[in-house]
Protein backbone atom coordinates (compact mmCIF):
# COMPACT_ATOMS: atom_id res chain seq x y z
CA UNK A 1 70.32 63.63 46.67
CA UNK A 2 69.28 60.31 46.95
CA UNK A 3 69.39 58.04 43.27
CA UNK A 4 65.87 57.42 41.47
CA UNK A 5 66.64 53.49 42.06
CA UNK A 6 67.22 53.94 45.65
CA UNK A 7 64.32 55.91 46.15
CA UNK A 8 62.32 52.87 44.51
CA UNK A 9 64.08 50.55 47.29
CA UNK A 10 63.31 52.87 50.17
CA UNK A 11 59.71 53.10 48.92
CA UNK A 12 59.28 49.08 48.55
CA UNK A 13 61.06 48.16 52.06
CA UNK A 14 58.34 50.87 53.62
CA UNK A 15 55.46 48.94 51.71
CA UNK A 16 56.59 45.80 53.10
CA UNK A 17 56.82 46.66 56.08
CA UNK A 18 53.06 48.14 56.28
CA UNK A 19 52.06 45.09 54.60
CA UNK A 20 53.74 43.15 57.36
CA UNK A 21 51.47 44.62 60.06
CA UNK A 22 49.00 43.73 58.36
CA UNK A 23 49.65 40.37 58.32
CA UNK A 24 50.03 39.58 61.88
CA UNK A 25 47.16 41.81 63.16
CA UNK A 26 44.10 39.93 63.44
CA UNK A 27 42.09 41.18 66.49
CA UNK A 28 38.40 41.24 65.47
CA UNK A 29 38.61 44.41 67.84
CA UNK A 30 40.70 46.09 65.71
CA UNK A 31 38.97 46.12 62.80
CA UNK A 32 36.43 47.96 63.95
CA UNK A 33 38.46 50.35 64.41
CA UNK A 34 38.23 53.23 62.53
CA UNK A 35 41.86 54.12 62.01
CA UNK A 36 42.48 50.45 61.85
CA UNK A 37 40.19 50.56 58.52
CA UNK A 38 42.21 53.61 57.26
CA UNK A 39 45.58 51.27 57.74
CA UNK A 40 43.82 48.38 55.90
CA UNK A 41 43.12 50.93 53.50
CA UNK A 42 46.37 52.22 53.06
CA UNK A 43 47.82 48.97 52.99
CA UNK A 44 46.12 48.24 49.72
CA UNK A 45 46.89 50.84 48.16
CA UNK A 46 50.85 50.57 49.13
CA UNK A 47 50.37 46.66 47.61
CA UNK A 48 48.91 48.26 44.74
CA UNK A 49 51.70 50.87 44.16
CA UNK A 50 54.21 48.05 44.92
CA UNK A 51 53.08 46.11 42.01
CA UNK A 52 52.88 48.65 39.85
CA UNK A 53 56.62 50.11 40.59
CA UNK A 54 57.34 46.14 40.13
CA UNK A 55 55.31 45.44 36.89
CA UNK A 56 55.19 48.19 34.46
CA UNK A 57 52.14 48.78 32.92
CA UNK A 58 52.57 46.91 29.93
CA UNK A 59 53.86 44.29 32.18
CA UNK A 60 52.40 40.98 29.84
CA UNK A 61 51.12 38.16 31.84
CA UNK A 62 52.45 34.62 31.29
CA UNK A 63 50.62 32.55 28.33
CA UNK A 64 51.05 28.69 27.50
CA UNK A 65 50.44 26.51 24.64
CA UNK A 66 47.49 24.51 23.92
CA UNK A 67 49.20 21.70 25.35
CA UNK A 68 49.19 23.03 28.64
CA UNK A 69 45.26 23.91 28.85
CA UNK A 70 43.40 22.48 31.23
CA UNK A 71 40.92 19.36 30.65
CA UNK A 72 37.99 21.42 31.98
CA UNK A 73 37.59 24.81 32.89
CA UNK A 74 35.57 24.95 35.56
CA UNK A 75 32.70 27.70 36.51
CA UNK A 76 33.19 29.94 39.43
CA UNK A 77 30.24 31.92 40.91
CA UNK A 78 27.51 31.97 39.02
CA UNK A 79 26.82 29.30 36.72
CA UNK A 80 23.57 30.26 34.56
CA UNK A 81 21.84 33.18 35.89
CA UNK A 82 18.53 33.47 37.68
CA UNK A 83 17.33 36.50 35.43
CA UNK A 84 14.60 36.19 33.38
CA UNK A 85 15.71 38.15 30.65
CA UNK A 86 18.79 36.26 30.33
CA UNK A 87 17.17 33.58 30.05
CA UNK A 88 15.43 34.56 27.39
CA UNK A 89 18.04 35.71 25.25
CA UNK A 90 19.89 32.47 25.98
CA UNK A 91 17.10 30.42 24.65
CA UNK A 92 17.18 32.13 21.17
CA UNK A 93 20.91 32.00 21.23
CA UNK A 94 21.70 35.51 22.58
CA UNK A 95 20.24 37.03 19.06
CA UNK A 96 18.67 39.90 20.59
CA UNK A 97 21.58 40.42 22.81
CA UNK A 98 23.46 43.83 22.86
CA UNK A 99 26.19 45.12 24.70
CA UNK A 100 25.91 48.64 26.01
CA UNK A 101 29.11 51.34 26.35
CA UNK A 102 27.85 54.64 27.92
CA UNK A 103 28.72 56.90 30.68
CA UNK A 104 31.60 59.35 29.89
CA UNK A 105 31.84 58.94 25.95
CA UNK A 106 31.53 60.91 23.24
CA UNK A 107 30.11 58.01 21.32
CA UNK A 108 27.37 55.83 22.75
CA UNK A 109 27.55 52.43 21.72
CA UNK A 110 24.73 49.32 21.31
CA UNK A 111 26.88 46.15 20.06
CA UNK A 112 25.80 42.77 18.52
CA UNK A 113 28.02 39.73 19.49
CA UNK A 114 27.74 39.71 15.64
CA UNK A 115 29.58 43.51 15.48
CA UNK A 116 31.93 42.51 18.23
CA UNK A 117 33.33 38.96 16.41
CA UNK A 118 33.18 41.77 13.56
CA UNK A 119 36.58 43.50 15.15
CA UNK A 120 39.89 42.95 15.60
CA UNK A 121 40.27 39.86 18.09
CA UNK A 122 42.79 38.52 19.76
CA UNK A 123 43.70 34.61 21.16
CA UNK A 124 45.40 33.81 24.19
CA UNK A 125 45.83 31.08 26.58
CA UNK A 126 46.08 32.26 29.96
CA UNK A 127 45.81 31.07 33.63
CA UNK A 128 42.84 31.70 35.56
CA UNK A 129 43.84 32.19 39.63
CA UNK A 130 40.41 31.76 41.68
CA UNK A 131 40.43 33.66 44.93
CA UNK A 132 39.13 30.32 46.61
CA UNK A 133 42.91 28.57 45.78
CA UNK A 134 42.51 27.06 42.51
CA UNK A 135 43.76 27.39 38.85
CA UNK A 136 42.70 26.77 35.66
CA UNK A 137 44.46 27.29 31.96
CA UNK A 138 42.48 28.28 29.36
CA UNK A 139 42.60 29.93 25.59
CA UNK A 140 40.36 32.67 25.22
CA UNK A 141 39.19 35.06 22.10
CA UNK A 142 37.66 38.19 21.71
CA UNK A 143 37.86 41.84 21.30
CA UNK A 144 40.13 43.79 22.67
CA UNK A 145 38.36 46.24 25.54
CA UNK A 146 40.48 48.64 23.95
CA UNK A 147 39.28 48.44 20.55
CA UNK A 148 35.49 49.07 22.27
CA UNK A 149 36.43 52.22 23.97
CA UNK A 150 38.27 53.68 21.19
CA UNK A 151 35.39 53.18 19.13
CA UNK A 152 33.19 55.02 21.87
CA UNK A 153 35.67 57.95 22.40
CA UNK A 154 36.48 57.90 26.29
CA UNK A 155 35.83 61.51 27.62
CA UNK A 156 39.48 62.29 28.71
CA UNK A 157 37.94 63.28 32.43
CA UNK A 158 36.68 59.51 32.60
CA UNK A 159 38.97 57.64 35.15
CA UNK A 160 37.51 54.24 35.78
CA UNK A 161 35.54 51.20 33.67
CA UNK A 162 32.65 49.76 35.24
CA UNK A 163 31.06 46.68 34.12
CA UNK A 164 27.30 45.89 34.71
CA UNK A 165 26.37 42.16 34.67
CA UNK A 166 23.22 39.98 34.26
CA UNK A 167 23.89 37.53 37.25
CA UNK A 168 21.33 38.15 40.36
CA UNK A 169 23.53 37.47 43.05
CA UNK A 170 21.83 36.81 45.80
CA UNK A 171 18.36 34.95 43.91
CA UNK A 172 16.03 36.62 41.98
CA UNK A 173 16.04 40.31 41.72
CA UNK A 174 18.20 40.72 43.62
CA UNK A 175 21.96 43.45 42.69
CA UNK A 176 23.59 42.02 40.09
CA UNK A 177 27.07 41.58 39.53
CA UNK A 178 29.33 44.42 38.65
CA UNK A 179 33.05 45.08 38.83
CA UNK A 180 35.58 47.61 37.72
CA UNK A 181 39.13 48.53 36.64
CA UNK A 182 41.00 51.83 35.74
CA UNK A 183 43.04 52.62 32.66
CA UNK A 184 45.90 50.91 32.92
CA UNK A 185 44.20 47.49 33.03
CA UNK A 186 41.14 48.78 30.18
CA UNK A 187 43.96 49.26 27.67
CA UNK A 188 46.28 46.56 28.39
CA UNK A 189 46.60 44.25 25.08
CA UNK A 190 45.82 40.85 27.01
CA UNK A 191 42.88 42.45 28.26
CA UNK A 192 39.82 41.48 26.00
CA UNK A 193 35.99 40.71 25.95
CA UNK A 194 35.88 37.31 25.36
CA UNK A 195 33.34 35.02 23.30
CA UNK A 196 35.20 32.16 22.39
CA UNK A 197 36.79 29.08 25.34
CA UNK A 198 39.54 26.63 23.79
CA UNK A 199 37.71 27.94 20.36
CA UNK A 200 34.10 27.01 20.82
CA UNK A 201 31.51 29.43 21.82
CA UNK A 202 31.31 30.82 25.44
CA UNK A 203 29.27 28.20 27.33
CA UNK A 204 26.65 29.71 29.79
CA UNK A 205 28.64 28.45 32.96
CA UNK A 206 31.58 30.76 31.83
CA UNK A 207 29.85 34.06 30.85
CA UNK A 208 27.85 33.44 27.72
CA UNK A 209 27.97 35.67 25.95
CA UNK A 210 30.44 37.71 26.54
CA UNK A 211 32.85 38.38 29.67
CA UNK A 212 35.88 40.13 30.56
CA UNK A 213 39.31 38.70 31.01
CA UNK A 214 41.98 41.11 32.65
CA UNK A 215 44.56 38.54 33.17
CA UNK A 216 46.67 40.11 35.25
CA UNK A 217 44.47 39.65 38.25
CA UNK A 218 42.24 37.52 40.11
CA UNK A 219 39.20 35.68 39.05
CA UNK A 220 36.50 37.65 40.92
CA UNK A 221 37.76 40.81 38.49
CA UNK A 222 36.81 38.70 35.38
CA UNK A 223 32.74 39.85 35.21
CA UNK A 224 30.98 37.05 33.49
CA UNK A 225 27.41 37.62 31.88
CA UNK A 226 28.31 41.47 30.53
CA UNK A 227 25.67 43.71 29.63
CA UNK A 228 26.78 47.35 30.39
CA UNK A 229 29.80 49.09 30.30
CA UNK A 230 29.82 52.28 31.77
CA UNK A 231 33.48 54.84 31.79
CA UNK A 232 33.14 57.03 34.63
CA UNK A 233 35.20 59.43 36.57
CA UNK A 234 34.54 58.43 40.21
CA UNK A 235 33.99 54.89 41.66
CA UNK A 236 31.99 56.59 44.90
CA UNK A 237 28.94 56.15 43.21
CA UNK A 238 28.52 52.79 42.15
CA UNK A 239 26.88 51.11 44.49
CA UNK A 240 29.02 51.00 47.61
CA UNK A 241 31.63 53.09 46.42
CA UNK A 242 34.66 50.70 46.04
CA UNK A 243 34.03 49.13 42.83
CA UNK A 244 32.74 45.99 42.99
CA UNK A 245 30.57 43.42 44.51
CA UNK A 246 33.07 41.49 46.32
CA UNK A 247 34.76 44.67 47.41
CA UNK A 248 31.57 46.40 48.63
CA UNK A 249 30.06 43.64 51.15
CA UNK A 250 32.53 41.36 51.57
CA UNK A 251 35.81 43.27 51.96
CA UNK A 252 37.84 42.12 48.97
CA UNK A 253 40.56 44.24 47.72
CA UNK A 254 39.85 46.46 44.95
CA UNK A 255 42.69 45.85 43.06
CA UNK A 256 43.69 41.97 42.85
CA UNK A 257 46.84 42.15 41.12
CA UNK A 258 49.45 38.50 40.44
């Protein structure tokens, strides 16, 4: 019988090697193709496996001292949201502002930025790896996403964490932003709500008031501009069914592990 650790091995060279093919298969043809979508398919969820055989899942990402932080952090995506109602709460300082956790919990909650600087928080200073190719360091603060969903009792069917956003992204009313991540991410320790950048308030250009940092993946994961968060079983429906904007018209992978 063949050793746990080799087992591993066996299991990694095989996801290479699918992840291989993918690489050098580019035929617009092909993906068309239907089983060609299943391999894509399968491919990222092999990657996804790989990483987490490689990085357990309190694998902690890499943090730096102040000295390293960037001189500006820079705003990806949407910089100050064409919504009306944003707007409005931005212009009286987010007071009204709540942040909403329903779906499958025992515990409904409606949460001040007031009742969330109210919690347990937690500082770090973190890189921030932008799909388009470039990086930024900066030190974050804010409430553990665990802390929330404790507080909200998770039903123990609930699978999935969905966050709903305020950013119209395509002009005015128009779908806005949403994204999502499952467990193992929602309860990590380095993965927070954040309200504070390099200990000032969140500006607007980086997710006033509040946005998510999940720091062991890429940018497009980190929803900005949170209003909702919703624990659900199933990602098939939300929207397109794969769990995020990116991922439902534009092909990103769901899961964007570094």
């Amino acid at each position: 019988m063949k050793s746990h650790k080799s087992g591993r091995r066996a299991f990694l060279h095989r996801s290479v090697q699918a992840l291989g093919l993918l690489g050098i298969v580019g035929c617009d043809r092909l993906s068309q193709n239907e089983s060609f979508q299943k391999l894509l398919s399968t491919g990222e969820t092999l990657s996804r496996v790989a990483h987490k055989t490689l990085l357990p899942r309190k694998a902690m990402a890499q943090e730096f001292g102040e000295r390293d932080l960037s001189p500006s952090f820079r705003s990806n995506g949407t910089s100050n949201p064409e919504n009306p109602v944003y707007q409005a709460l931005a212009a009286n300082g987010f007071q009204g502002w709540k942040l909403t956790v329903d779906g499958m919990v025992e515990k409904p909650l409606q949460l001040s930025i007031a009742q969330l600087r109210g919690m347990p928080r937690r500082t770090q200073i973190t890189r921030h790896d932008c799909v388009e190719g470039w990086s930024a360091i900066g030190q974050w603060t804010g409430v553990p996403l665990a802390h929330v969903l404790d507080a909200a009792h998770v039903h123990p069917d609930a699978r999935f964490v969905v966050f709903h956003c305020a950013d119209p992204m395509d002009g005015p009313g128009s779908a806005h932003y949403y994204e999502s991540i499952d467990f193992d991410d929602a309860f990590h320790p380095q993965t927070i709500l954040a309200y504070e950048l390099n200990g000032r308030e969140l500006p607007i250009a980086n997710g006033a008031p509040l946005r998510l940092r999940v720091e062991r993946q890429l940018g497009y994961k980190h929803a900005k501009y949170l209003s909702r968060i919703e624990l659900v079983d199933s990602l098939r429906n939300i929207r397109g069914g794969k769990g995020g904007y990116w991922e439902d018209g534009h092909g990103y992978q769901w899961y964007a592990g570094i």
